[in-house]
N, C-alpha and C. Protein backbone atom coordinates (compact mmCIF):
# COMPACT_ATOMS: atom_id res chain seq x y z
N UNK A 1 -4.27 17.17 21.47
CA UNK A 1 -4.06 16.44 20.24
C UNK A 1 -5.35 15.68 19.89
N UNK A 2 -5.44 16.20 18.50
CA UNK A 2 -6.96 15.22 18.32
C UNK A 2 -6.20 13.72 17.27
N UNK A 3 -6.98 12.64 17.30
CA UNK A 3 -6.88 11.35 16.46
C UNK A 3 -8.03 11.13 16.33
N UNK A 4 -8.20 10.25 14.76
CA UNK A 4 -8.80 9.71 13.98
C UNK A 4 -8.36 8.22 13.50
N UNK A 5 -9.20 7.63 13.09
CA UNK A 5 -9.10 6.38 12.69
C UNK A 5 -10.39 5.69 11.23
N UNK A 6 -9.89 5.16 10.93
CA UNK A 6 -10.77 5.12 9.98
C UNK A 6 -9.90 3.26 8.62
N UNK A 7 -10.98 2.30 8.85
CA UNK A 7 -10.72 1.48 7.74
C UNK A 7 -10.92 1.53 6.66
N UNK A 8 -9.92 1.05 5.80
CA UNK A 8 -10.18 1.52 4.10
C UNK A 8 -10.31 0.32 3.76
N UNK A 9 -11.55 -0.43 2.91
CA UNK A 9 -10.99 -1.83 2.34
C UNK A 9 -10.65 -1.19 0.74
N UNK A 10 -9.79 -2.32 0.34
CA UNK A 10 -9.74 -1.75 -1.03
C UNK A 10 -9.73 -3.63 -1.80
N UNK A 11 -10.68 -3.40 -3.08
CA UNK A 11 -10.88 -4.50 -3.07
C UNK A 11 -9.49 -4.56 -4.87
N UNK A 12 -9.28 -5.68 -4.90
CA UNK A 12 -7.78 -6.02 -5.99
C UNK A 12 -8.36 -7.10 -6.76
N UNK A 13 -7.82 -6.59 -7.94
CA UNK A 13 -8.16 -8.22 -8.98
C UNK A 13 -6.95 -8.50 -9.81
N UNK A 14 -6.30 -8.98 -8.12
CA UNK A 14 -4.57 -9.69 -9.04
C UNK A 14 -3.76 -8.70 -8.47
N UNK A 15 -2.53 -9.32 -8.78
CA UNK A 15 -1.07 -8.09 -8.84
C UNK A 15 -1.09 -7.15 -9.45
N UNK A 16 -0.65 -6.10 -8.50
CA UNK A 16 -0.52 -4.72 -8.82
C UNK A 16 -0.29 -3.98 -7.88
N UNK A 17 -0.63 -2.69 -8.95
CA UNK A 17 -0.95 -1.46 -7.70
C UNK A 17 -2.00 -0.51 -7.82
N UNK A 18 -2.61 0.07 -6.64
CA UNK A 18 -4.27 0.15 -6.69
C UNK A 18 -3.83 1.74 -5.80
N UNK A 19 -3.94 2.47 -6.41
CA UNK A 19 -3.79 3.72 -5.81
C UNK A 19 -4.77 4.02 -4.91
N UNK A 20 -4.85 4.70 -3.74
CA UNK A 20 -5.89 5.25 -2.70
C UNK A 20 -4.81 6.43 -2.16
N UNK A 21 -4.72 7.56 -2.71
CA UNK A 21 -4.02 8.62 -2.31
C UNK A 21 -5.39 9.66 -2.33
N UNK A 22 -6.15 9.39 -3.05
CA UNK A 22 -7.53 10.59 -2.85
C UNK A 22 -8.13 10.34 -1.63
N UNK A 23 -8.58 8.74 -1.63
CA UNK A 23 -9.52 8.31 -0.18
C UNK A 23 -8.30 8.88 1.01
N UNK A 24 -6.98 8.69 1.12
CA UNK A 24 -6.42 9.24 2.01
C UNK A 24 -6.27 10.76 2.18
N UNK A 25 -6.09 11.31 1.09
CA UNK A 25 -6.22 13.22 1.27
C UNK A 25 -7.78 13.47 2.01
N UNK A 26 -8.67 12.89 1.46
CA UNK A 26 -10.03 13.19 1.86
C UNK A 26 -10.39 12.75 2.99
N UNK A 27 -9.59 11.63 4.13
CA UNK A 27 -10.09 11.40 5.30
C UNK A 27 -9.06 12.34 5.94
N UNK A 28 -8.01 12.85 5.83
CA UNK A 28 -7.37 13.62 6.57
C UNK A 28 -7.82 15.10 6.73
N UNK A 29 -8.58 15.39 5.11
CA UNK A 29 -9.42 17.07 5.22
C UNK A 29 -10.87 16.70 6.03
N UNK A 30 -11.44 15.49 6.23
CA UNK A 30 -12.29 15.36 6.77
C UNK A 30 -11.99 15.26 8.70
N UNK A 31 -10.77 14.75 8.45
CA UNK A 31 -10.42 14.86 10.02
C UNK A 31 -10.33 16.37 11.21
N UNK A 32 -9.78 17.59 9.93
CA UNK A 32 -9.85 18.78 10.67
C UNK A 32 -8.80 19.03 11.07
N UNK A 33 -7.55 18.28 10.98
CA UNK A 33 -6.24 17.99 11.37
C UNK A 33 -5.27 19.06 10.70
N UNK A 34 -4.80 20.15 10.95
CA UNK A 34 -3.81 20.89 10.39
C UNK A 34 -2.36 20.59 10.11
N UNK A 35 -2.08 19.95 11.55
CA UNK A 35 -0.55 19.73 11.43
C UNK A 35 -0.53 18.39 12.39
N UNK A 36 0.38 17.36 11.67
CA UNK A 36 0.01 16.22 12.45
C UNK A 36 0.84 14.65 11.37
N UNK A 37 0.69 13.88 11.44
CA UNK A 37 0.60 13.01 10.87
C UNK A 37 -0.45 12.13 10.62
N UNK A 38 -0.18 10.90 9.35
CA UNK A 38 -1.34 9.59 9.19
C UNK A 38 -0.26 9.10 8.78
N UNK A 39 -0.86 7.55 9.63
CA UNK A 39 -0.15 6.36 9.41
C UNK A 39 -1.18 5.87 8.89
N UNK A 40 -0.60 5.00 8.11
CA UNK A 40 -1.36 3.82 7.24
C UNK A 40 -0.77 2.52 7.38
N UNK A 41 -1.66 1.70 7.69
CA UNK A 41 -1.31 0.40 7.57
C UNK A 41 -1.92 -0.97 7.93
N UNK A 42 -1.28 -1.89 6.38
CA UNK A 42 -1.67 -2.85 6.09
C UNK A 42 -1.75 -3.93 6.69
N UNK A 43 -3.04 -4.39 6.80
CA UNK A 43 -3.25 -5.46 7.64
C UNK A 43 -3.49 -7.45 7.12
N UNK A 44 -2.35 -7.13 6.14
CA UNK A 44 -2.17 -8.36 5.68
C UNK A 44 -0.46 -8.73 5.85
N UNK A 45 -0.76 -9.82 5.33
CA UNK A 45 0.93 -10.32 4.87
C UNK A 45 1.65 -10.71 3.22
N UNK A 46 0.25 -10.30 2.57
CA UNK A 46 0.74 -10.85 1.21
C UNK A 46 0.09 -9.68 0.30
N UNK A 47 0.33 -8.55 0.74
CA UNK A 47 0.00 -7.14 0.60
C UNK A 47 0.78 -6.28 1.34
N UNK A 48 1.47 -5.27 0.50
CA UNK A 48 2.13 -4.07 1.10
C UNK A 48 2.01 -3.01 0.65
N UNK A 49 2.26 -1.61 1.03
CA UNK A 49 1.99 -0.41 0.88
C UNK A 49 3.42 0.14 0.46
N UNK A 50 3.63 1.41 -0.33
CA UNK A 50 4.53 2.12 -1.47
C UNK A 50 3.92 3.59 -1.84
N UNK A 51 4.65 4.31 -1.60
CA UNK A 51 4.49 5.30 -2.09
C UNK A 51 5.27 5.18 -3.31
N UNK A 52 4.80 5.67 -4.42
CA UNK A 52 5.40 6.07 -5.86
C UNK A 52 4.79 6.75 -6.40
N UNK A 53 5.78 6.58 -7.64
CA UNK A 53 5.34 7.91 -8.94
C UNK A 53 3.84 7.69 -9.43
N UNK A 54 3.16 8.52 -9.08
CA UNK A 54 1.74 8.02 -9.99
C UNK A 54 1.36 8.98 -11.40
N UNK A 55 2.30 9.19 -11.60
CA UNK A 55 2.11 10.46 -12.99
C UNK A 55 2.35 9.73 -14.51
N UNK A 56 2.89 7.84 -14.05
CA UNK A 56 3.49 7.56 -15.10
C UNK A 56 2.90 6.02 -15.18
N UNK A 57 2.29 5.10 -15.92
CA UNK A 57 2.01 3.93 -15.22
C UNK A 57 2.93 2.37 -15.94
N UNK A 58 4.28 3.57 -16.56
CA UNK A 58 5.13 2.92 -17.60
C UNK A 58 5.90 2.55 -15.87
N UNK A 59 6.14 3.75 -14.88
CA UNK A 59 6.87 3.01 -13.53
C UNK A 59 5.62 1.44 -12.22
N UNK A 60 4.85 2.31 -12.47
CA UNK A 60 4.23 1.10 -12.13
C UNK A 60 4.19 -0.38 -12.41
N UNK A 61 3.93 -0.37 -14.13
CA UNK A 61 4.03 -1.69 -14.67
C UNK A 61 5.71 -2.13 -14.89
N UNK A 62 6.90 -1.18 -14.44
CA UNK A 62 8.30 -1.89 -14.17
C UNK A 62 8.25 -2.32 -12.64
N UNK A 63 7.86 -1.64 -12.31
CA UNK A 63 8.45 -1.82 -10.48
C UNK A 63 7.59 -3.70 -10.28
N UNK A 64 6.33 -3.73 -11.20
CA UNK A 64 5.17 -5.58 -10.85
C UNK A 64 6.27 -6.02 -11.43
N UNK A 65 7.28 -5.83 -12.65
CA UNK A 65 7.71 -6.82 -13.41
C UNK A 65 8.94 -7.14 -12.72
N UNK A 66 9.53 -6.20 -11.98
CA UNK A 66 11.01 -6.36 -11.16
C UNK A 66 10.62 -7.11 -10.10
N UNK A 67 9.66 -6.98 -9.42
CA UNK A 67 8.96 -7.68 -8.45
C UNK A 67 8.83 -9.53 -9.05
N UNK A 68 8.30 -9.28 -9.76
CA UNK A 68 8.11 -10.86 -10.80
C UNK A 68 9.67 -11.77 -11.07
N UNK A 69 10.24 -10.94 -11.26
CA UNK A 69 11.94 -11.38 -11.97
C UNK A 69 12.67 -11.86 -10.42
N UNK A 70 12.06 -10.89 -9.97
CA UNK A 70 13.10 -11.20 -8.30
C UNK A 70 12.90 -12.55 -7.20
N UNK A 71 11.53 -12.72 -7.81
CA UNK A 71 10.80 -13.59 -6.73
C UNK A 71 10.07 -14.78 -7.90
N UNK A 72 10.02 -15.38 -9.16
CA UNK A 72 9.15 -16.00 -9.51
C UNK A 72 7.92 -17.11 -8.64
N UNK A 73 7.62 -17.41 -8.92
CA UNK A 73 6.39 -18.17 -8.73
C UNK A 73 6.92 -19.61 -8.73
N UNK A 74 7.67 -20.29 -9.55
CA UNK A 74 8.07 -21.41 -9.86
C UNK A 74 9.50 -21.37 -9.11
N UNK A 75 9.60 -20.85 -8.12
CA UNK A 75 10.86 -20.67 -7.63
C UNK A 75 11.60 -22.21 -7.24
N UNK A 76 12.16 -22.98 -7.21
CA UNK A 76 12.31 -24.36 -6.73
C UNK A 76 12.86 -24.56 -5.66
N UNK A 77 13.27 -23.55 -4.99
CA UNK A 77 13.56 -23.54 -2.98
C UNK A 77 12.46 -23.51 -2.62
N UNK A 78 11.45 -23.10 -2.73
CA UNK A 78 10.40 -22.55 -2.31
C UNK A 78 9.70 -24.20 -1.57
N UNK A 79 9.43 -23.86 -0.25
CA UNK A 79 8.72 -24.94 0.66
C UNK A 79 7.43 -24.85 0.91
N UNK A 80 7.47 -23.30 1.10
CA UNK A 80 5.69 -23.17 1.59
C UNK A 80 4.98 -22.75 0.04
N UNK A 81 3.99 -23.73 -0.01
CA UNK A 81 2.91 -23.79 -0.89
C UNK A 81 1.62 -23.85 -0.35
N UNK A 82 1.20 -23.92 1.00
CA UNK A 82 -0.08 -24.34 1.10
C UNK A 82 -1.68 -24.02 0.24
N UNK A 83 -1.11 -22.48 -0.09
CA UNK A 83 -2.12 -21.51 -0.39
C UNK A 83 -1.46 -20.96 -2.08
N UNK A 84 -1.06 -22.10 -2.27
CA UNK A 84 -0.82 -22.07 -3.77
C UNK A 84 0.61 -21.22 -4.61
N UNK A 85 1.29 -21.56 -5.52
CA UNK A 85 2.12 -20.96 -6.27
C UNK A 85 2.61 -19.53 -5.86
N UNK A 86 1.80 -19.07 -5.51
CA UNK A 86 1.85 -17.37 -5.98
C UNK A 86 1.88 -17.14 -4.08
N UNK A 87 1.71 -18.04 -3.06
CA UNK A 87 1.51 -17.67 -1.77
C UNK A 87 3.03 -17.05 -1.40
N UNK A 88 3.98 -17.70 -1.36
CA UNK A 88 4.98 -17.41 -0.52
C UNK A 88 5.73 -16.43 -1.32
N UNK A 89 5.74 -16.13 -2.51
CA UNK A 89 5.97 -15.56 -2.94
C UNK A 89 5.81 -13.79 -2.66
N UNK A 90 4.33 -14.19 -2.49
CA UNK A 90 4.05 -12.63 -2.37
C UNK A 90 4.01 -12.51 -0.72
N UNK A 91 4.44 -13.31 0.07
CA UNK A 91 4.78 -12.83 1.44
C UNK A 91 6.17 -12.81 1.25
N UNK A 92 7.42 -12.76 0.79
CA UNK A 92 8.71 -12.35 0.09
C UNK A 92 8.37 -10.70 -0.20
N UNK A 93 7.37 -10.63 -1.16
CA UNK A 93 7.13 -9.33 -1.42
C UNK A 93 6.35 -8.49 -0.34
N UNK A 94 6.24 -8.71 0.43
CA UNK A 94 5.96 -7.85 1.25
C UNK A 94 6.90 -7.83 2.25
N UNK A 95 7.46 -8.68 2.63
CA UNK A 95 8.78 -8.38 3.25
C UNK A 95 9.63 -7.37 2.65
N UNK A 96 9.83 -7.47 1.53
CA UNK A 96 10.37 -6.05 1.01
C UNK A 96 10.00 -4.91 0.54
N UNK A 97 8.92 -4.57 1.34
CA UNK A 97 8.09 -3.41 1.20
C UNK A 97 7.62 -3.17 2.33
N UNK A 98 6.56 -2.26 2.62
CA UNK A 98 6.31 -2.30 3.69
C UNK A 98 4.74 -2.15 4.06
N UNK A 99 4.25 -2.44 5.40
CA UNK A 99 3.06 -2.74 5.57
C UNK A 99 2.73 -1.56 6.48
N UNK A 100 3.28 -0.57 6.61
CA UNK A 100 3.02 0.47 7.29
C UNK A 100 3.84 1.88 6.25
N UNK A 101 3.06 3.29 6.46
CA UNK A 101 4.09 4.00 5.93
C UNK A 101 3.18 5.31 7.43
N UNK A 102 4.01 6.37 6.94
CA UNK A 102 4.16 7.65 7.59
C UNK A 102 3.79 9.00 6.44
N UNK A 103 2.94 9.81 6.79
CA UNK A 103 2.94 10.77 5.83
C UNK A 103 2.49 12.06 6.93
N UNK A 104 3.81 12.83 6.69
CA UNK A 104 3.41 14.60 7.56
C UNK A 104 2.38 14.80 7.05
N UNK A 105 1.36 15.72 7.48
CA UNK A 105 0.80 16.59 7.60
C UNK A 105 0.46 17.68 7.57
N UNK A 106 0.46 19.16 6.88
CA UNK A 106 0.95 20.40 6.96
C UNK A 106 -0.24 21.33 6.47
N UNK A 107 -0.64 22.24 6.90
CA UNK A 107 -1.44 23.10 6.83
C UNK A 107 -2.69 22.34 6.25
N UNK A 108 -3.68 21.42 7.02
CA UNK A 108 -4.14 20.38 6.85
C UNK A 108 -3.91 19.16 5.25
N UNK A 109 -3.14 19.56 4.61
CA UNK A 109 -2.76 18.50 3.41
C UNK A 109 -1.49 17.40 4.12
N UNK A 110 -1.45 16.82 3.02
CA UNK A 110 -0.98 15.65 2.86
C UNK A 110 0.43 16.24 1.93
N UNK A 111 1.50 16.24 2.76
CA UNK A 111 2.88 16.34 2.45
C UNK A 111 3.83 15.38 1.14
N UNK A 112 2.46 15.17 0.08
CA UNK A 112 3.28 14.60 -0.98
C UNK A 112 4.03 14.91 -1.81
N UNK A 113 4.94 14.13 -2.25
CA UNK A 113 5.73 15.18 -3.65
C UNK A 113 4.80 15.21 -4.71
N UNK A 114 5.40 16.17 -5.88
CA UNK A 114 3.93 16.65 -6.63
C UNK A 114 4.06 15.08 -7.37
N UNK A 115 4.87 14.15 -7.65
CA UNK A 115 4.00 12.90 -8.40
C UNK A 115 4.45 11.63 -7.65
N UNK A 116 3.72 12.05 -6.35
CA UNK A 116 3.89 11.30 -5.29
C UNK A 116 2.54 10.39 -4.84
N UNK A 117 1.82 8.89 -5.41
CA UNK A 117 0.96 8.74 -4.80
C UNK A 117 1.16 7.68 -3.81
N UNK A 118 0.09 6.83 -3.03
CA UNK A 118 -0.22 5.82 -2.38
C UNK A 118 -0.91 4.73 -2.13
N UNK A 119 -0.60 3.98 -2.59
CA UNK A 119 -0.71 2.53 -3.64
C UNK A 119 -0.67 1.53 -2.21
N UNK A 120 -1.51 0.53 -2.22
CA UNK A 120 -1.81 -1.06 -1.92
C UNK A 120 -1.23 -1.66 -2.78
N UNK A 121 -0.33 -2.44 -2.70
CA UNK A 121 0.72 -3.53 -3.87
C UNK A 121 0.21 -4.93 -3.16
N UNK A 122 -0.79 -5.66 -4.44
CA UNK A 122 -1.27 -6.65 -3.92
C UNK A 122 -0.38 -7.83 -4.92
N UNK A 123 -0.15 -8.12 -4.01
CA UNK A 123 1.36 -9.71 -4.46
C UNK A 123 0.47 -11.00 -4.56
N UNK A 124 -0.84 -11.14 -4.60
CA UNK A 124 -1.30 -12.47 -5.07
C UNK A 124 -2.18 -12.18 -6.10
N UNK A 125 -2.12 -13.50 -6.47
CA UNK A 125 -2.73 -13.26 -8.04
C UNK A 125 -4.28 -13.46 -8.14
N UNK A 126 -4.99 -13.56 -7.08
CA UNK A 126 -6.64 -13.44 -6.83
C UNK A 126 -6.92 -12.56 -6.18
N UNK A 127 -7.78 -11.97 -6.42
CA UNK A 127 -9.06 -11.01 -6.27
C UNK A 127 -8.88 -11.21 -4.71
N UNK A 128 -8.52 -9.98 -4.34
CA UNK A 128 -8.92 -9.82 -2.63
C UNK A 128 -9.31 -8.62 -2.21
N UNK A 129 -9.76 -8.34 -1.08
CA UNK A 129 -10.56 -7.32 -0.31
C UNK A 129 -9.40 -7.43 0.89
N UNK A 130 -8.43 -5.66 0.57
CA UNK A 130 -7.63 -5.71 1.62
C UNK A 130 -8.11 -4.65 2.13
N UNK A 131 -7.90 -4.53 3.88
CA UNK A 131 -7.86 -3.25 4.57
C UNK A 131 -7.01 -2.94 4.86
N UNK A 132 -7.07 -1.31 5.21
CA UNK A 132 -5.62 -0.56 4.88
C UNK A 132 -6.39 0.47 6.54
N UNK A 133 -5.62 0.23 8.10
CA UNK A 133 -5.82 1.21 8.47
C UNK A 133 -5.28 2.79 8.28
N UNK A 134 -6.20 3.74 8.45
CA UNK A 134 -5.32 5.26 8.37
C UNK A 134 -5.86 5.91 9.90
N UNK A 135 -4.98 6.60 10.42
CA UNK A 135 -4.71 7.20 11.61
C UNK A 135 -3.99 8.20 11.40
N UNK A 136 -4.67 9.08 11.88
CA UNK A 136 -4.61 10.89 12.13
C UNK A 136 -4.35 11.03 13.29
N UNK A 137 -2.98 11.57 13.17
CA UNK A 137 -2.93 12.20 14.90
C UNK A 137 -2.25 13.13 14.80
N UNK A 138 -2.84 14.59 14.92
CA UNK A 138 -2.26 16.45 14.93
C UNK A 138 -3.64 16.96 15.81
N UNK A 139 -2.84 18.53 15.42
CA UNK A 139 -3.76 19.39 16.11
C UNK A 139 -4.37 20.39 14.34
């Protein structure tokens, strides 16, 4: 079994979602890997990872706004503020998402559906530089 490893930063300006489904097809054809898996995953807490539709960016800009409605900012339970309005919030949102995903492998591609991409969902509202590990492990 061969493995790979490889850090992705991806840098964000604000909430959203920041697709890296090419940088991931292209380290896995660069890996040599036929059949196998990559894990990905995020090495924050106020950042999570999603696979979705990327063919449409009318689902993208619903999925930030359902995200927004579910969790506001001005929430008035809300205790932890240290790191401002928008902090605890978007560690909520990543609790309900996830900071790791799984993607097969198959005749060295990437087992997506055809409008299937892979998105960094950054839940704070400043400019950050997240890394995203990816790990290859097939033959």
């Amino acid at each position: 079994m061969r493995q790979h490893q490889h850090r992705l930063t991806i840098a964000t300006k604000g909430q959203g979602l920041y697709e890296f489904t090419d940088e991931a097809k292209a380290f896995v054809k660069k890996s040599g890997v036929a059949v196998g898996q990559l894990t990905l995953y995020c090495r924050h807490t106020s950042a999570s990872l999603v696979i979705q539709e990327n063919a449409d960016s009318d689902v993208q800009r619903d999925l930030e706004e359902f995200f927004r409605r579910i969790i506001p900012e001005d929430s008035p339970w809300i205790m932890h503020r240290t790191e401002g309005p928008d902090d605890m919030p978007a560690h909520i949102k990543s609790a309900l998402t996830h900071t790791s995903l799984s993607v097969p492998i198959m005749d060295g591609e990437l087992v997506l559906g055809t409008w299937q991409g892979i998105f960094l969902f950054e839940h704070r509202a400043a400019s950050h530089r997240r890394e995203v590990v990816l790990h290859v492990a097939g033959e």
